[in-house]
Protein backbone atom coordinates (compact mmCIF):
# COMPACT_ATOMS: atom_id res chain seq x y z
CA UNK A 1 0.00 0.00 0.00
CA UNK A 2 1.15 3.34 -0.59
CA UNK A 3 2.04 5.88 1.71
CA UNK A 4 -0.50 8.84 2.36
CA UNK A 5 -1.18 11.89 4.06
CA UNK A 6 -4.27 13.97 4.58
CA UNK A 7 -4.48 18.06 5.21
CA UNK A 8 -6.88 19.36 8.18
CA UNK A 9 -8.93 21.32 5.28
CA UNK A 10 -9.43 17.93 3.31
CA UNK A 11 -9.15 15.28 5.99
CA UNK A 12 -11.60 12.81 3.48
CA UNK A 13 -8.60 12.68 0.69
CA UNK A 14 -5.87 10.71 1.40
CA UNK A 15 -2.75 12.25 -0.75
CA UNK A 16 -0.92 9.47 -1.98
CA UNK A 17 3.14 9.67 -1.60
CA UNK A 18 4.94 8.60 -4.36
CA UNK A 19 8.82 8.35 -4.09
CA UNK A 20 10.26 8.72 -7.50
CA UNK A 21 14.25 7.96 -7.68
CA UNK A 22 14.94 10.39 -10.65
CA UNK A 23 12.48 13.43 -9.49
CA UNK A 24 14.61 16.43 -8.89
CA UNK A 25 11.04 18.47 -7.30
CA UNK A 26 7.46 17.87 -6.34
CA UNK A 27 4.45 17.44 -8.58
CA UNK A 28 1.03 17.28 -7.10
CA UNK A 29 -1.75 15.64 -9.44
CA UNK A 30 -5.37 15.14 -9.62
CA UNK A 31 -7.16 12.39 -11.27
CA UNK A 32 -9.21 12.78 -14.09
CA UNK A 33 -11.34 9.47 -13.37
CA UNK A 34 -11.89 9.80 -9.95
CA UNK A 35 -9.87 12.42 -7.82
CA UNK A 36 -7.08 10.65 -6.67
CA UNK A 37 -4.09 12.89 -5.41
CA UNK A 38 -0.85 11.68 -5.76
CA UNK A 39 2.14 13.48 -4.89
CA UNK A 40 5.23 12.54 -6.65
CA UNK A 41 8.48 13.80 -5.24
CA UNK A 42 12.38 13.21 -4.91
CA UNK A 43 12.93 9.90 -3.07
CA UNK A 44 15.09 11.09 -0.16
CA UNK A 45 12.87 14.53 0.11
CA UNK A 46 11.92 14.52 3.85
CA UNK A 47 8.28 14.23 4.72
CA UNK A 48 7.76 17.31 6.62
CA UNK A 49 8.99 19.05 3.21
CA UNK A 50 6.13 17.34 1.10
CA UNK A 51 3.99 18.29 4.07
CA UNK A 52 5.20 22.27 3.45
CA UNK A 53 4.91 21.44 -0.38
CA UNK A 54 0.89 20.36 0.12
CA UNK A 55 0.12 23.36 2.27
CA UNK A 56 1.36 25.85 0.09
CA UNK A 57 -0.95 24.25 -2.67
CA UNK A 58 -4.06 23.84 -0.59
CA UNK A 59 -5.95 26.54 -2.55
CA UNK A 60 -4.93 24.75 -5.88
CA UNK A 61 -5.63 21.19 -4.30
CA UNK A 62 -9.18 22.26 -3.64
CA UNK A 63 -9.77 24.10 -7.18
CA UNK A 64 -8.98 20.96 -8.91
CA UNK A 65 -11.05 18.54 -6.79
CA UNK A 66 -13.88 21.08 -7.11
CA UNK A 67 -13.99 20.14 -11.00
CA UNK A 68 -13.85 16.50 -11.37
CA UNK A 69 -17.30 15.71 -12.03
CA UNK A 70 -18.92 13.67 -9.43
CA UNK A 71 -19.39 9.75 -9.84
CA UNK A 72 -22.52 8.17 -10.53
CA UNK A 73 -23.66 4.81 -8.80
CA UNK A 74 -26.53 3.58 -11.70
CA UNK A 75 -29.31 2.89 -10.18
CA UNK A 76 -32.82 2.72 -10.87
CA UNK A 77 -33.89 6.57 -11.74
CA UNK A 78 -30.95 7.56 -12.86
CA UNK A 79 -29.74 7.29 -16.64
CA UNK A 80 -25.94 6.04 -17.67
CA UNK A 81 -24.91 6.26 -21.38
CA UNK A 82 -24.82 3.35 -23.90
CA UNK A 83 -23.84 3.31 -26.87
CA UNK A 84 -23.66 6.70 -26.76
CA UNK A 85 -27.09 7.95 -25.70
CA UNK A 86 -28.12 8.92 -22.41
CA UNK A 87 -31.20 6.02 -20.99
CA UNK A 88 -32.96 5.67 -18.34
CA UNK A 89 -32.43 2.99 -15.87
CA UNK A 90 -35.65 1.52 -14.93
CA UNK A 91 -36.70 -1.23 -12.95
CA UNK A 92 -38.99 -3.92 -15.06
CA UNK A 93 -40.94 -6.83 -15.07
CA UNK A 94 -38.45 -8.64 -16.96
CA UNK A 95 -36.41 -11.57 -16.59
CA UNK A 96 -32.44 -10.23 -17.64
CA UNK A 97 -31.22 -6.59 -18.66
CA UNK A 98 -32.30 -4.98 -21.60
CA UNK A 99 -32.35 -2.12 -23.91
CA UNK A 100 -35.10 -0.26 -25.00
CA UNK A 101 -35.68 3.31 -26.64
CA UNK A 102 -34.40 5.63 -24.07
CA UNK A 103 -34.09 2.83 -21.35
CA UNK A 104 -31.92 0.23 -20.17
CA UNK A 105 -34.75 -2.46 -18.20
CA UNK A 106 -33.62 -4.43 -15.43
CA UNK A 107 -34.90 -6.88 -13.66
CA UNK A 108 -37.36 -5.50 -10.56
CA UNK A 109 -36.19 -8.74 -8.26
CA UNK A 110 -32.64 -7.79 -8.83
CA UNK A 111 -33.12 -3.92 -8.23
CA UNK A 112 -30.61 -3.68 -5.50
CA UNK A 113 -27.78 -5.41 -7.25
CA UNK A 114 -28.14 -2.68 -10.39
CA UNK A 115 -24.93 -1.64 -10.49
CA UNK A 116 -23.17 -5.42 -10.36
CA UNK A 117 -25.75 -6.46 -13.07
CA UNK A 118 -25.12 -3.76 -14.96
CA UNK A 119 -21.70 -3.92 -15.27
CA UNK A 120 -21.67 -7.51 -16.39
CA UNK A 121 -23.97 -7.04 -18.71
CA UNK A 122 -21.68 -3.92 -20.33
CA UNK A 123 -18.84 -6.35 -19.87
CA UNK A 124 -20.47 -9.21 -22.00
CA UNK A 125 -22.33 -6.17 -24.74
CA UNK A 126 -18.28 -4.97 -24.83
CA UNK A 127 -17.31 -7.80 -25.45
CA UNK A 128 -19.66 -9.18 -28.11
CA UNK A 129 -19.46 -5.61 -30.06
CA UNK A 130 -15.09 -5.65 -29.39
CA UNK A 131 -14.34 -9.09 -30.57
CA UNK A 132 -16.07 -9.01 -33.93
CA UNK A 133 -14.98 -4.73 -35.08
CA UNK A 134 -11.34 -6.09 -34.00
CA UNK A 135 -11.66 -8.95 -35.93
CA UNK A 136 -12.84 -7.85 -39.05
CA UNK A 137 -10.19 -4.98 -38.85
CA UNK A 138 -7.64 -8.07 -38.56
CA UNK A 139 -9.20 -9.58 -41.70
CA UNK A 140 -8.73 -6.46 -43.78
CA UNK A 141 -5.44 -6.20 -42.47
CA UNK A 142 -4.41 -10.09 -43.04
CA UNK A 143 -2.75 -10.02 -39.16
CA UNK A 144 -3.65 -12.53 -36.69
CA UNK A 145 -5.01 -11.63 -33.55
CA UNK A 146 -4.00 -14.02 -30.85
CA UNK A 147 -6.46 -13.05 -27.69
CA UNK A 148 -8.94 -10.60 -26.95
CA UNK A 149 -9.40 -9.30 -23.48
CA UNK A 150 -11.31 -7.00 -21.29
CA UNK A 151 -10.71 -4.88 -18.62
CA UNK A 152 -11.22 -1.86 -16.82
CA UNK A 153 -8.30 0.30 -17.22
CA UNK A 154 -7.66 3.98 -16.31
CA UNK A 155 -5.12 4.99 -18.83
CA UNK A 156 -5.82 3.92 -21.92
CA UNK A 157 -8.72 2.24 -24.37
CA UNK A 158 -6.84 -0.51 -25.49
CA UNK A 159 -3.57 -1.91 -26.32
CA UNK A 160 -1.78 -4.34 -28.68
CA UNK A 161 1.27 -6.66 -28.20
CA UNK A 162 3.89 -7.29 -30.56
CA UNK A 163 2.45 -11.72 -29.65
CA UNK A 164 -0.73 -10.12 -31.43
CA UNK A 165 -2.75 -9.85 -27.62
CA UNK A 166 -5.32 -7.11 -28.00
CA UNK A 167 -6.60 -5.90 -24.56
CA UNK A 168 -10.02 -3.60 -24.36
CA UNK A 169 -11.76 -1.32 -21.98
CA UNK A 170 -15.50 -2.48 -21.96
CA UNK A 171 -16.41 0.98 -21.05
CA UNK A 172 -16.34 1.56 -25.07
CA UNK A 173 -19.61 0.47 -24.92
CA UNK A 174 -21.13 3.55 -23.73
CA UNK A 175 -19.34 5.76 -26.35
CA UNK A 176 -20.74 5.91 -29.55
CA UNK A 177 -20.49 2.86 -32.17
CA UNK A 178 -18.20 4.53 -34.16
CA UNK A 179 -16.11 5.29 -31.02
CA UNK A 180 -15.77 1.99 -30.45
CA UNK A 181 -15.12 0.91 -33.79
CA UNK A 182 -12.26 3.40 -33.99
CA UNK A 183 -10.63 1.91 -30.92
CA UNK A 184 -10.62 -1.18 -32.51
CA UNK A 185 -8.93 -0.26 -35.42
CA UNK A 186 -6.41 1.99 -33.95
CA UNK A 187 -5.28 -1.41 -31.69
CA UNK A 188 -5.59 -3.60 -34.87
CA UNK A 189 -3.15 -1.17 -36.87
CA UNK A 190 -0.86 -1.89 -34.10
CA UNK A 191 -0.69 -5.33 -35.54
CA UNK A 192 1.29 -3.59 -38.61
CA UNK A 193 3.03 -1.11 -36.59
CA UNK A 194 4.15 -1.10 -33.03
CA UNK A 195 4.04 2.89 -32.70
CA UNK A 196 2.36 5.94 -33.90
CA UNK A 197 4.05 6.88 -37.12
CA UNK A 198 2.91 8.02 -39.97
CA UNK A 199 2.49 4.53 -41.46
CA UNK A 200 0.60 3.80 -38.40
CA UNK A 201 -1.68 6.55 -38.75
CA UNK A 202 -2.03 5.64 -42.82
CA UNK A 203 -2.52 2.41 -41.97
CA UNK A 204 -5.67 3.13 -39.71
CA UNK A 205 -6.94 5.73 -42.37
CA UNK A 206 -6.79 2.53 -44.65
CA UNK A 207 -9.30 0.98 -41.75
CA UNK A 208 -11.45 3.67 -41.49
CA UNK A 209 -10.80 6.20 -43.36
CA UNK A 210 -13.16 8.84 -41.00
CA UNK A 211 -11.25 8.12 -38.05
CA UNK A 212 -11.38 11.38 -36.90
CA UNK A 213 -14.12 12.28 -35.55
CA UNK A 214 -14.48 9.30 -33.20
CA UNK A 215 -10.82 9.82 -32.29
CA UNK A 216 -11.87 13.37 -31.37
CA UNK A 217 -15.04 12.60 -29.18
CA UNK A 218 -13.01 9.75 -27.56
CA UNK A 219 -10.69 12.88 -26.54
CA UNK A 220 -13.21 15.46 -25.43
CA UNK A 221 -15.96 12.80 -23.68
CA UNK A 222 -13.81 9.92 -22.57
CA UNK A 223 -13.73 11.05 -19.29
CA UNK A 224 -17.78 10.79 -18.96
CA UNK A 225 -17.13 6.70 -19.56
CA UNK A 226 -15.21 6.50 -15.75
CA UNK A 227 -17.90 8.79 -14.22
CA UNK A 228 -19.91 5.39 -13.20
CA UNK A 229 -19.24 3.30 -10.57
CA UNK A 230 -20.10 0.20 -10.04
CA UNK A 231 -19.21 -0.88 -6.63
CA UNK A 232 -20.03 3.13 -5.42
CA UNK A 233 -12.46 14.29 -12.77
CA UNK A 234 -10.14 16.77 -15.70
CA UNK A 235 -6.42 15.37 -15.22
CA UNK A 236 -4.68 18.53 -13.48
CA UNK A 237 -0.79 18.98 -12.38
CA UNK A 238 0.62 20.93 -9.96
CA UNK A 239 4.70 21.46 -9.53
């Protein structure tokens, strides 16, 4: 477990300590996803100097928690986004989860488990709309894909190994189709080229050639995807 530290004006947030060998000064971040602090500093920096460090940035520190967006627990009542439109969580006489025009239906005898039914049910809708978009990309591309996974990651939307492993946030399936689709790509053009060049970037064009836009709402609404929580802000730096 890391090392923390709270301030008497924000005694709720513990301010993770993080040691870094090669740090020559402090840098104090908040999380985009959910408003962890971290505090990176010089390894052998004494802790009464972080300490200094934090109080001379408590007017900053508060600022930036005050505009990460709040997290949502789905519930019945409230609406989540799928697939890119904003429905309606309602409680139903129906047997499993699902979708209907402005809605996502589930199950009135399993009301008080929404969020863990809901997130396996976006797990296994990820999953089924991920494995055949990356697949198909593959085709077109004549690479072989050797496993598709899912997870929940924090940092990025997917990744590709040079052993042809494609990993997968499921929470693509609340962003738009195309958003989606777009992710898939990008990680299949990996297949062809382990980096970002501009033969990277042709070679996703080739894929879809109006990547774009998706690649552009992925940037200005991806942070919307990690406001839900399902057991239960913008990225800013401090130095």
């Amino acid at each position: 477990m890391p090392d923390t530290i709270t301030l008497d004006s924000l005694p709720h947030i513990p301010i993770a300590l993080r040691p870094v060998a090669r740090a020559r000064s402090l840098s104090l971040r908040v999380s985009s996803l959910d408003g962890q602090v971290t505090l990176s500093m010089p390894a052998r920096l004494p802790r009464r100097e972080a300490l200094a460090f934090l109080h001379s940035k408590e007017a900053w520190l508060q600022a930036a928690l005050a505009r990460v967006p709040a997290r949502v627990a789905p519930a019945p009542g409230q609406a989540i986004l799928l697939r890119g439109e904003m429905r309606r969580i309602v409680a139903a006489p129906v047997r499993r989860i699902r979708e209907a025009p402005g809605e996502v239906q589930i199950p009135e005898t399993r009301a008080a488990q929404a969020q863990a039914q809901l997130a396996a049910y976006l797990k296994a809708s990820a999953r089924a709309a991920l494995v055949p978009a990356a697949e198909g990309y593959a085709r077109a591309l004549r690479r072989p894909i050797t496993a598709i996974s899912l997870r929940d990651t924090r940092s990025r939307w997917g990744s590709c190994t040079a052993q042809g492993r494609l990993m997968f946030s499921w929470r693509l399936i609340m962003a738009p189709p195309r958003v989606l689709d777009y992710v898939a790509a990008h990680e299949v053009a990996h297949l062809a080229h382990m980096d970002h060049s501009r033969a990277f970037w042709d070679c996703v064009a080739g894929l879809m050639p109006d990547y774009r836009e998706p690649r552009a709402w992925l940037r200005g609404h991806g942070a919307e995807l990690h406001r839900y929580c399902f057991t239960a802000r913008p990225t800013a730096e401090s130095g």
